[in-house]
C-alpha atoms as a PDB file:
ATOM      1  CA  UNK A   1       0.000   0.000   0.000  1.00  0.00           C
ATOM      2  CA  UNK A   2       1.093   3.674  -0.243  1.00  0.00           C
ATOM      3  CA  UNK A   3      -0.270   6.228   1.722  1.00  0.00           C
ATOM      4  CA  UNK A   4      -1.313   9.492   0.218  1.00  0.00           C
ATOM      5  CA  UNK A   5      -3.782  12.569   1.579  1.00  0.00           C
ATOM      6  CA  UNK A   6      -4.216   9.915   4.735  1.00  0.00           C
ATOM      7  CA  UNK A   7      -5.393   7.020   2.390  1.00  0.00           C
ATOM      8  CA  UNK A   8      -4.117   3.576   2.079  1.00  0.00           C
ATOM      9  CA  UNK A   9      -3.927   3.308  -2.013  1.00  0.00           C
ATOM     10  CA  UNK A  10      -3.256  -0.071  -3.419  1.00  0.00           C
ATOM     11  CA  UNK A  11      -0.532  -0.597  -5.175  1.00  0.00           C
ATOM     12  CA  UNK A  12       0.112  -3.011  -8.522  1.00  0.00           C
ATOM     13  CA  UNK A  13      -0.070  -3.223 -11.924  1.00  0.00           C
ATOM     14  CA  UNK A  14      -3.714  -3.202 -13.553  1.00  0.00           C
ATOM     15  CA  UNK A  15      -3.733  -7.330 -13.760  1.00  0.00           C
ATOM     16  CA  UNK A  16      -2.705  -7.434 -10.441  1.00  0.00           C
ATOM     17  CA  UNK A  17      -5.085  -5.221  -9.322  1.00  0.00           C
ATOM     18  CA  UNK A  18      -8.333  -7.323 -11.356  1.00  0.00           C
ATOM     19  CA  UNK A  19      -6.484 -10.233 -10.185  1.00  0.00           C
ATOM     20  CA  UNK A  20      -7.267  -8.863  -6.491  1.00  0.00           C
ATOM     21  CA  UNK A  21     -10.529  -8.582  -7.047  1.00  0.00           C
ATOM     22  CA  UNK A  22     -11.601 -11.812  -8.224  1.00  0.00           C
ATOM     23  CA  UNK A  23     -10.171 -13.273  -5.243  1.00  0.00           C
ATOM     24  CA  UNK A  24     -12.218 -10.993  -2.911  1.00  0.00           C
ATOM     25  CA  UNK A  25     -15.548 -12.174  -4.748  1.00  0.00           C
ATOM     26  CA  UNK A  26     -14.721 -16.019  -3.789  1.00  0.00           C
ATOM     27  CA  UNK A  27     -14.003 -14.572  -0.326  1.00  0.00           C
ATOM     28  CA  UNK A  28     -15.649 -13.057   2.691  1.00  0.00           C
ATOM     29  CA  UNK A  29     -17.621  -9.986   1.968  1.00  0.00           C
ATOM     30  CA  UNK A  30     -15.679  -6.527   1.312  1.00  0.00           C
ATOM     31  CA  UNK A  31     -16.010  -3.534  -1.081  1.00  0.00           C
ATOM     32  CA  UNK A  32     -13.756  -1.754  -3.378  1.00  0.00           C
ATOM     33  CA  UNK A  33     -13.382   2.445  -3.675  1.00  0.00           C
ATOM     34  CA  UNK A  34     -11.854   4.570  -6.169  1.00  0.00           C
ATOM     35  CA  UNK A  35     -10.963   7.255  -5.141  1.00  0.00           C
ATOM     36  CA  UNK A  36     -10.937  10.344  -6.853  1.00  0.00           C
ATOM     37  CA  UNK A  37     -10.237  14.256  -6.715  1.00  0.00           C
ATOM     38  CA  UNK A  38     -13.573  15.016  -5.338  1.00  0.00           C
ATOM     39  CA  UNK A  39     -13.792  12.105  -3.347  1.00  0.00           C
ATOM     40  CA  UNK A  40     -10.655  12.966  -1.577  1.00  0.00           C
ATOM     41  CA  UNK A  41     -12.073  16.428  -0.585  1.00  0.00           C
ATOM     42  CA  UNK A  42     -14.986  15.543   0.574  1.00  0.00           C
ATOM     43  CA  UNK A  43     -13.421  12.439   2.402  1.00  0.00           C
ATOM     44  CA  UNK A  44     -10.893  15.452   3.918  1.00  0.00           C
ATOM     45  CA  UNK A  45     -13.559  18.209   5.190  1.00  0.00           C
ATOM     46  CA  UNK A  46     -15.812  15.590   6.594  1.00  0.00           C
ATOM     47  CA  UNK A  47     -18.676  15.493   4.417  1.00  0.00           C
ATOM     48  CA  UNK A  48     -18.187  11.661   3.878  1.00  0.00           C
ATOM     49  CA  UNK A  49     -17.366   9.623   6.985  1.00  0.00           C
ATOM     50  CA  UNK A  50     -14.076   8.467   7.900  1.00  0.00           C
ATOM     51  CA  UNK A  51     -15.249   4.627   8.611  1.00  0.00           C
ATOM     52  CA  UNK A  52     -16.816   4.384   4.797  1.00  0.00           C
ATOM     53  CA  UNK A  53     -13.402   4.850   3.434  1.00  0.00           C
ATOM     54  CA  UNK A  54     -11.590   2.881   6.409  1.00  0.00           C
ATOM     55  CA  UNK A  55     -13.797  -0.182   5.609  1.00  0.00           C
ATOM     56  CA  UNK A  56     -12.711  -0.658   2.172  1.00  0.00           C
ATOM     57  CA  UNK A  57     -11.107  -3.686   1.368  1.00  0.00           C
ATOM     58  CA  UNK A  58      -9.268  -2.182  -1.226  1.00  0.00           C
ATOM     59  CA  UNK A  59      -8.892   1.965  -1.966  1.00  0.00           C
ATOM     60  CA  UNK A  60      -7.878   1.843  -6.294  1.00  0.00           C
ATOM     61  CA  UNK A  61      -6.888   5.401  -7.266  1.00  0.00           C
ATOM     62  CA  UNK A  62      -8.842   6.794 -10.131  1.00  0.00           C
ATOM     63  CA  UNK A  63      -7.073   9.644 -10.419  1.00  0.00           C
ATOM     64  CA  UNK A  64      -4.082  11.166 -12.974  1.00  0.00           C
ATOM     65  CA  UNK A  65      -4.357  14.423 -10.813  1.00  0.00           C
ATOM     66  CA  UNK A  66      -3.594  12.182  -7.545  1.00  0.00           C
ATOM     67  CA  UNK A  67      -1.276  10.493  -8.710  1.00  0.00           C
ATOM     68  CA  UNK A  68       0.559  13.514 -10.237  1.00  0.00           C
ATOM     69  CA  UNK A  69       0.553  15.070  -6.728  1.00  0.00           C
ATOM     70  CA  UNK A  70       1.739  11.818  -4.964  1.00  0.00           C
ATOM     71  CA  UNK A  71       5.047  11.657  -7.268  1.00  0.00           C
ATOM     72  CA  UNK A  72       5.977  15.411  -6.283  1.00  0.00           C
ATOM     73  CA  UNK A  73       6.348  13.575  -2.480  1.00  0.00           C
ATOM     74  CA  UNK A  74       8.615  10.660  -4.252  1.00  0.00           C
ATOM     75  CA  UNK A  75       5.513   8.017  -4.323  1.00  0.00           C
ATOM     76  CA  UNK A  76       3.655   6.296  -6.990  1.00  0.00           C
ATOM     77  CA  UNK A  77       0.028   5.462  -7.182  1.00  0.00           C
ATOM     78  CA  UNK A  78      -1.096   2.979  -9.192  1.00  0.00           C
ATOM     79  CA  UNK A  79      -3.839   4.689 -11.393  1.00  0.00           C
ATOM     80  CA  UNK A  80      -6.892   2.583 -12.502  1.00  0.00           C
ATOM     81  CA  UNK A  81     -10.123   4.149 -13.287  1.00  0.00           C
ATOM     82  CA  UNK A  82     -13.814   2.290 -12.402  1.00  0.00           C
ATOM     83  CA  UNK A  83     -14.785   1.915 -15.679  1.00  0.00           C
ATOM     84  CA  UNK A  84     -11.658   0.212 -16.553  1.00  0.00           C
ATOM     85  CA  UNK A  85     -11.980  -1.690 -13.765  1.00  0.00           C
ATOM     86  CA  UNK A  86     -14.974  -2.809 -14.756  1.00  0.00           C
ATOM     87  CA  UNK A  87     -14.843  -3.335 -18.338  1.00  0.00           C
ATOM     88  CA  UNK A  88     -11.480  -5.164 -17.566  1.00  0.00           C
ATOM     89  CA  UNK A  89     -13.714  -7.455 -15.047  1.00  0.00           C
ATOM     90  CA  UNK A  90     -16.275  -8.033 -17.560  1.00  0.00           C
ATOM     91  CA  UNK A  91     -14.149  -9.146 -20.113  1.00  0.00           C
ATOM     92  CA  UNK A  92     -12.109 -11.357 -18.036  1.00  0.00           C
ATOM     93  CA  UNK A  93     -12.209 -15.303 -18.375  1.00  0.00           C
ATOM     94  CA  UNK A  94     -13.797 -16.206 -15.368  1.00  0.00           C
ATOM     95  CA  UNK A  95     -17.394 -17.612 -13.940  1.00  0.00           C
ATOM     96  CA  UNK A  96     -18.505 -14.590 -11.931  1.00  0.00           C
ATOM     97  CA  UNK A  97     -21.981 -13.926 -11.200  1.00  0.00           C
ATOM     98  CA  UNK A  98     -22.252 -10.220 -11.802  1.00  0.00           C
ATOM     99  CA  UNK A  99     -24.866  -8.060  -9.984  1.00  0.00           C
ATOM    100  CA  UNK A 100     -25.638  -4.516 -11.196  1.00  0.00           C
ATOM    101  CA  UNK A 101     -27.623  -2.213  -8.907  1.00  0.00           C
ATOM    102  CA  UNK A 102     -28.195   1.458  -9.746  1.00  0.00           C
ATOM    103  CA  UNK A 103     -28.283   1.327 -13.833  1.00  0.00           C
ATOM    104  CA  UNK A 104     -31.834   1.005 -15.083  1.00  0.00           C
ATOM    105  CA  UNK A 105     -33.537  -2.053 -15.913  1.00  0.00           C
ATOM    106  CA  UNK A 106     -32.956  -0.677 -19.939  1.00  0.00           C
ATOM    107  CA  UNK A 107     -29.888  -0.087 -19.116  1.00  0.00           C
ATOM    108  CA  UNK A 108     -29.145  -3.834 -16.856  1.00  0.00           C
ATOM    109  CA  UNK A 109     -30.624  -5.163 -20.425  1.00  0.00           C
ATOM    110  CA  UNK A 110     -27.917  -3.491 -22.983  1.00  0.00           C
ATOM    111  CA  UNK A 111     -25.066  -4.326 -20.550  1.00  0.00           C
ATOM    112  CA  UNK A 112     -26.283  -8.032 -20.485  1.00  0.00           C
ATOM    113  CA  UNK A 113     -26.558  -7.787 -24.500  1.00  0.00           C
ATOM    114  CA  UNK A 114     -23.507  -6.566 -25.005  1.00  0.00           C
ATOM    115  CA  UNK A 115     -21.628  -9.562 -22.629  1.00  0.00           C
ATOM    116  CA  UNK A 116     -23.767 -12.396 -24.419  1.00  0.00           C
ATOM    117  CA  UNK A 117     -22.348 -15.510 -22.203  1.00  0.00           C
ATOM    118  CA  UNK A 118     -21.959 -13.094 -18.664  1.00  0.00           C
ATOM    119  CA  UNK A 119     -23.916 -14.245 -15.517  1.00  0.00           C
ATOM    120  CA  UNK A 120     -25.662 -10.752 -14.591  1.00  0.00           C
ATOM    121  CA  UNK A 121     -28.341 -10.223 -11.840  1.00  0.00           C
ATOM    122  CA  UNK A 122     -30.475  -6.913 -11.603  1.00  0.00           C
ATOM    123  CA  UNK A 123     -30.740  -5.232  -8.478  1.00  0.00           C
ATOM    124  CA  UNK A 124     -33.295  -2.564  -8.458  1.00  0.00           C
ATOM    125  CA  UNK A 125     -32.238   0.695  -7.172  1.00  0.00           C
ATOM    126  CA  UNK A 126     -35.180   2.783  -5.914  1.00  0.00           C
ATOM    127  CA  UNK A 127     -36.210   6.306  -6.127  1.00  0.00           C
ATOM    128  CA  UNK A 128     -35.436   8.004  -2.774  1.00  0.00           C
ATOM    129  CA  UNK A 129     -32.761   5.901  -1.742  1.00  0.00           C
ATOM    130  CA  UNK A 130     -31.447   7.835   1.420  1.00  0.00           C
ATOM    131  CA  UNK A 131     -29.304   6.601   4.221  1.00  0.00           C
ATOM    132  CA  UNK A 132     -31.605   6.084   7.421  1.00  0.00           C
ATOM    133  CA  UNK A 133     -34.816   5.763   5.744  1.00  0.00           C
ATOM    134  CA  UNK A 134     -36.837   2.268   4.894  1.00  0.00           C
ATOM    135  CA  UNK A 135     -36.458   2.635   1.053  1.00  0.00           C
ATOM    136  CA  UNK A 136     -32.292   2.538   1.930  1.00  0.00           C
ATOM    137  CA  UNK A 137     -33.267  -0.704   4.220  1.00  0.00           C
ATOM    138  CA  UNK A 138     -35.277  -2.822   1.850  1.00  0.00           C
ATOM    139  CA  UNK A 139     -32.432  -2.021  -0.824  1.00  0.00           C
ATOM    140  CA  UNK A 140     -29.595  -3.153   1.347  1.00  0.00           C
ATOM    141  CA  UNK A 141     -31.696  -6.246   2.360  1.00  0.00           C
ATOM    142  CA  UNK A 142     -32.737  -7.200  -1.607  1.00  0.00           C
ATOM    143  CA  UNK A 143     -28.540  -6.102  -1.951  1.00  0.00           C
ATOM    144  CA  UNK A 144     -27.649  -8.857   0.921  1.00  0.00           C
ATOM    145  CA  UNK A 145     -29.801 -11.661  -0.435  1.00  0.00           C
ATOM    146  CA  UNK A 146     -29.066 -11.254  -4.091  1.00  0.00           C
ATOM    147  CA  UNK A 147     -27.207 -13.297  -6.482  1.00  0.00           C
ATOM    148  CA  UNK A 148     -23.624 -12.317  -7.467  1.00  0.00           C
ATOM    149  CA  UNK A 149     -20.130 -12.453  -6.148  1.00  0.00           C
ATOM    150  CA  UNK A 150     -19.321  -8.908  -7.802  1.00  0.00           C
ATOM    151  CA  UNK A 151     -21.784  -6.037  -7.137  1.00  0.00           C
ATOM    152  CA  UNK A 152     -21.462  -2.951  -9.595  1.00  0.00           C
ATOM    153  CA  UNK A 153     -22.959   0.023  -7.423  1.00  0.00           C
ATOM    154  CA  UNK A 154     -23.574   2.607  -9.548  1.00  0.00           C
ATOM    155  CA  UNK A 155     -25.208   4.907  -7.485  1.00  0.00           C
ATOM    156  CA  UNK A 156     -23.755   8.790  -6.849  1.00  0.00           C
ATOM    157  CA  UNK A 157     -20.786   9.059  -4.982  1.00  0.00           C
ATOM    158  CA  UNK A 158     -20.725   9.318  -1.761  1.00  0.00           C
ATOM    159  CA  UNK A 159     -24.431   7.006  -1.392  1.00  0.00           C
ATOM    160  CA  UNK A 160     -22.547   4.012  -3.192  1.00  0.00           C
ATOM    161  CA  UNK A 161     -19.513   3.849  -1.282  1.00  0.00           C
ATOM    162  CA  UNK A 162     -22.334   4.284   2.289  1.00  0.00           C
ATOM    163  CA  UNK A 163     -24.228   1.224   0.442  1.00  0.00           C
ATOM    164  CA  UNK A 164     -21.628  -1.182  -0.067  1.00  0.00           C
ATOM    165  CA  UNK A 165     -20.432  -0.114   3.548  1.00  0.00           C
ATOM    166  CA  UNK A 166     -23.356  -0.814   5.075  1.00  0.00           C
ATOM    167  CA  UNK A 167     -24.142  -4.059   3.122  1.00  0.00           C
ATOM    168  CA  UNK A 168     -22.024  -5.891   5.566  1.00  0.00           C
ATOM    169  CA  UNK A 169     -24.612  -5.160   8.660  1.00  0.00           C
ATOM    170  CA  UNK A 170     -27.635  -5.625   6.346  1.00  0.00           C
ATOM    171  CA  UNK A 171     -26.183  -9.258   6.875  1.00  0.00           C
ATOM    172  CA  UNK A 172     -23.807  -9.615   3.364  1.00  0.00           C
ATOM    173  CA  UNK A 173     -21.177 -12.315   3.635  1.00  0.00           C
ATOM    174  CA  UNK A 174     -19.397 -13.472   0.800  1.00  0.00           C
ATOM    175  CA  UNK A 175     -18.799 -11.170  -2.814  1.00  0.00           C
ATOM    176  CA  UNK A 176     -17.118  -8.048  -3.282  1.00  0.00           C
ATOM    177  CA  UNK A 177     -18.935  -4.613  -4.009  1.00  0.00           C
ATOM    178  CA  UNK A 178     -17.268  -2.133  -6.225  1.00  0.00           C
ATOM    179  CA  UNK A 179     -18.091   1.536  -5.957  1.00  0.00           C
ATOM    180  CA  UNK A 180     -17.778   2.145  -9.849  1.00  0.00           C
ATOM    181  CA  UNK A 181     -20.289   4.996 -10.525  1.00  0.00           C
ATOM    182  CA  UNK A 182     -20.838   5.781 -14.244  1.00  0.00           C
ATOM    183  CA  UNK A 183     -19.314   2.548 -15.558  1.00  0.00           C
ATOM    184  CA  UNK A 184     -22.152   0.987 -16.744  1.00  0.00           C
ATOM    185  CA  UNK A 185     -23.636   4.169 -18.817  1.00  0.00           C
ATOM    186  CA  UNK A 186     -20.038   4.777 -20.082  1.00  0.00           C
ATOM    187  CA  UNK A 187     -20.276   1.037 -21.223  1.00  0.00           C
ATOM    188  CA  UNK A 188     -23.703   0.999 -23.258  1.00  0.00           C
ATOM    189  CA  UNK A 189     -23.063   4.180 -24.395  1.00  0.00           C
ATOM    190  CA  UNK A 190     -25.108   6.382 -22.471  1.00  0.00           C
ATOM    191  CA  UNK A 191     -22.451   8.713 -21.516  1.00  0.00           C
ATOM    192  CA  UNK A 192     -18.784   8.850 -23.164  1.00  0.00           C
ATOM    193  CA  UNK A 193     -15.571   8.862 -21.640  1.00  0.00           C
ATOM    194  CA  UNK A 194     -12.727  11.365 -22.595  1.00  0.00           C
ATOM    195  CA  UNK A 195     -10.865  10.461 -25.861  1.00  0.00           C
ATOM    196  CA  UNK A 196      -7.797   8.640 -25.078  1.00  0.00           C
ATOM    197  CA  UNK A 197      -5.702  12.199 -25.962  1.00  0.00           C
ATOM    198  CA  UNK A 198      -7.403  13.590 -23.028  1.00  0.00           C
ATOM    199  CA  UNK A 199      -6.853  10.502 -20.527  1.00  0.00           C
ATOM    200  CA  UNK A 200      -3.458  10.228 -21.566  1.00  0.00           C
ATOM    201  CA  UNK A 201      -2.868  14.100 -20.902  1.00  0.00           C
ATOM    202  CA  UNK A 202      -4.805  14.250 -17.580  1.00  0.00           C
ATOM    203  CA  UNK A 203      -7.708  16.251 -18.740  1.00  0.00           C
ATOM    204  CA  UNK A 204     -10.404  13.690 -18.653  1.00  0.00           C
ATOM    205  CA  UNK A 205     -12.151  16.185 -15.986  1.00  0.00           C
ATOM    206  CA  UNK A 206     -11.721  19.299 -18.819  1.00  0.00           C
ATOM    207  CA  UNK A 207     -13.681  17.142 -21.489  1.00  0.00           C
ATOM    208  CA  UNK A 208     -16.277  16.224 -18.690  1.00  0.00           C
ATOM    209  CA  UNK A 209     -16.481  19.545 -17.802  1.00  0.00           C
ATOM    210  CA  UNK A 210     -16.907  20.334 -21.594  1.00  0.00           C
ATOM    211  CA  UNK A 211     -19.484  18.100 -22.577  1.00  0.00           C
ATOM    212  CA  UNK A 212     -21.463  18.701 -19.116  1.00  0.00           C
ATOM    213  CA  UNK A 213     -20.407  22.169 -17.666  1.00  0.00           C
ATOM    214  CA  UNK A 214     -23.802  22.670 -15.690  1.00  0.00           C
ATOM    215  CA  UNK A 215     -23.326  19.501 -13.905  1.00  0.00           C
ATOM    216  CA  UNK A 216     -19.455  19.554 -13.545  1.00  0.00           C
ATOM    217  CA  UNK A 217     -18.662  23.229 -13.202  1.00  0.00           C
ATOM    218  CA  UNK A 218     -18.854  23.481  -9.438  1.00  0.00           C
ATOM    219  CA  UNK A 219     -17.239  20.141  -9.237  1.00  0.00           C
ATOM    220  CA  UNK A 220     -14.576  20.901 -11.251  1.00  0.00           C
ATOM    221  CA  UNK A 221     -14.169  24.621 -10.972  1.00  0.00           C
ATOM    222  CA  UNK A 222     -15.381  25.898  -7.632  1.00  0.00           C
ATOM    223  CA  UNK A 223     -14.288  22.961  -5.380  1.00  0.00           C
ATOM    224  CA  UNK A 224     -12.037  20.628  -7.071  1.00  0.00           C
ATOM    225  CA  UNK A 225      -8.871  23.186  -6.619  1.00  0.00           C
ATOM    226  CA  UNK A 226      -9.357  22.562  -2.514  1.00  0.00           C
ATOM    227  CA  UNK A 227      -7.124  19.471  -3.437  1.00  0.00           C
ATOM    228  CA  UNK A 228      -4.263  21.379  -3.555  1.00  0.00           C
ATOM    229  CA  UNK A 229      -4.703  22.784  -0.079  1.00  0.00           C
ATOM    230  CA  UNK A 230      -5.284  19.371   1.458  1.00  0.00           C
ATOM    231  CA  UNK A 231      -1.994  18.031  -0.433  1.00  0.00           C
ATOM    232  CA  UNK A 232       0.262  20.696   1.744  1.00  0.00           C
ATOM    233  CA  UNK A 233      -1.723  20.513   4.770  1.00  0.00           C
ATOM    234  CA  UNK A 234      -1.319  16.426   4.745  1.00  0.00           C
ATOM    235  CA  UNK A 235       1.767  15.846   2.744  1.00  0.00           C
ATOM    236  CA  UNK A 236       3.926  19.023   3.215  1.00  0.00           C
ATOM    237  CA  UNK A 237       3.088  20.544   6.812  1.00  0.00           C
ATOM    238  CA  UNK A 238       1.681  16.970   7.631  1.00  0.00           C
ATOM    239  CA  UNK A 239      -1.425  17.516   9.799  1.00  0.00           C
END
């Protein structure tokens, strides 16, 4: 592991990495985050709770940016996006039962076309799924008695990476749940990722804030340059 900004990132190579998480979903039940540039801000001022991040099995950087910042302090983070994560998974040779829980049940049925030979199981996420309320508690319970041994939660970040946390309480054993967002859409097509120009330059957030400025701006303009405040408060004063 390296730590970074107070988080224990995993390290490896990409096949490592998938190799990792294939042996989790024959295990004992854990989840998977990856981390981000907002994530890591709102992990820092509080507004997502220290023990959802703590409780990951594994922490995956998803972030050029981060990992930019980490090699100005001599370390190296080993940088694999969600959605590569999870196309890698689903194109993997293996027997996984996949579940998929947030995409739409349209959206469940173009994945499942498009992976002809894939065990999938649909998970319905519900309107007004909020931590605390009964909605939240009969989807964790339909979560904890489903089918699969890999969950996709594609919900909004932070409510996926609560939901896979709490999915160990709502009485989850075995499987592993990763906290992938978009990855499905970005995978039938429903939204698309940066050209690889863009990925390969670090600007994958400058063509999402392109294509999607009213949703991104404040994300990417207004809060995303806290990072660089937390990086010399943790990594250069070090408190």
């Amino acid at each position: 592991m390296t730590r970074f900004m107070t988080l224990d990132f995993a390290d490896g190579d990409r096949p490592a990495l998938l190799a990792r998480v294939a042996v989790m979903a024959r295990g004992s039940y854990g989840y998977v985050v990856t981390p981000n540039v907002d994530h890591v801000i709102k992990r820092m001022d509080g507004r997502v709770e220290a023990q959802v991040y703590d409780g990951a099995a594994l922490k995956i950087c998803d972030s050029r940016i981060l990992a930019h910042l980490a090699r100005l302090r001599g370390k190296t983070l080993a940088v694999y996006p969600g959605s590569d994560l999870t196309a890698d998974l689903l194109a993997a040779d293996h027997d996984l039962t996949i579940g998929v829980f947030g995409p739409d049940r349209a959206a469940f049925d173009d994945l499942v076309a498009r992976y002809l030979g894939r065990r999938f199981t649909f998970i319905e996420a519900p309107m007004g799924l909020t931590p605390g309320t009964g909605v939240w508690a009969s989807a964790l319970d339909a979560a904890a008695r489903a089918d699969w041994d890999v969950l996709l939660a594609c919900i909004s970040f932070p409510k996926q990476e609560r939901f896979a946390h709490a999915l160990g309480g709502a009485g989850r054993e075995t499987g592993v749940a990763l906290c992938v967002g978009a990855s499905v859409d970005f995978l039938t097509g429903r939204q698309q990722r940066a050209p690889r120009i863009f990925q390969r330059l670090s600007l994958e957030w400058l063509h999402r804030l392109l294509t999607q400025p009213r949703r991104m701006f404040r994300r990417y303009v207004i809060e995303g340059p806290a990072i660089f405040g937390w990086f010399v408060r943790t990594e250069i004063i070090g408190r």
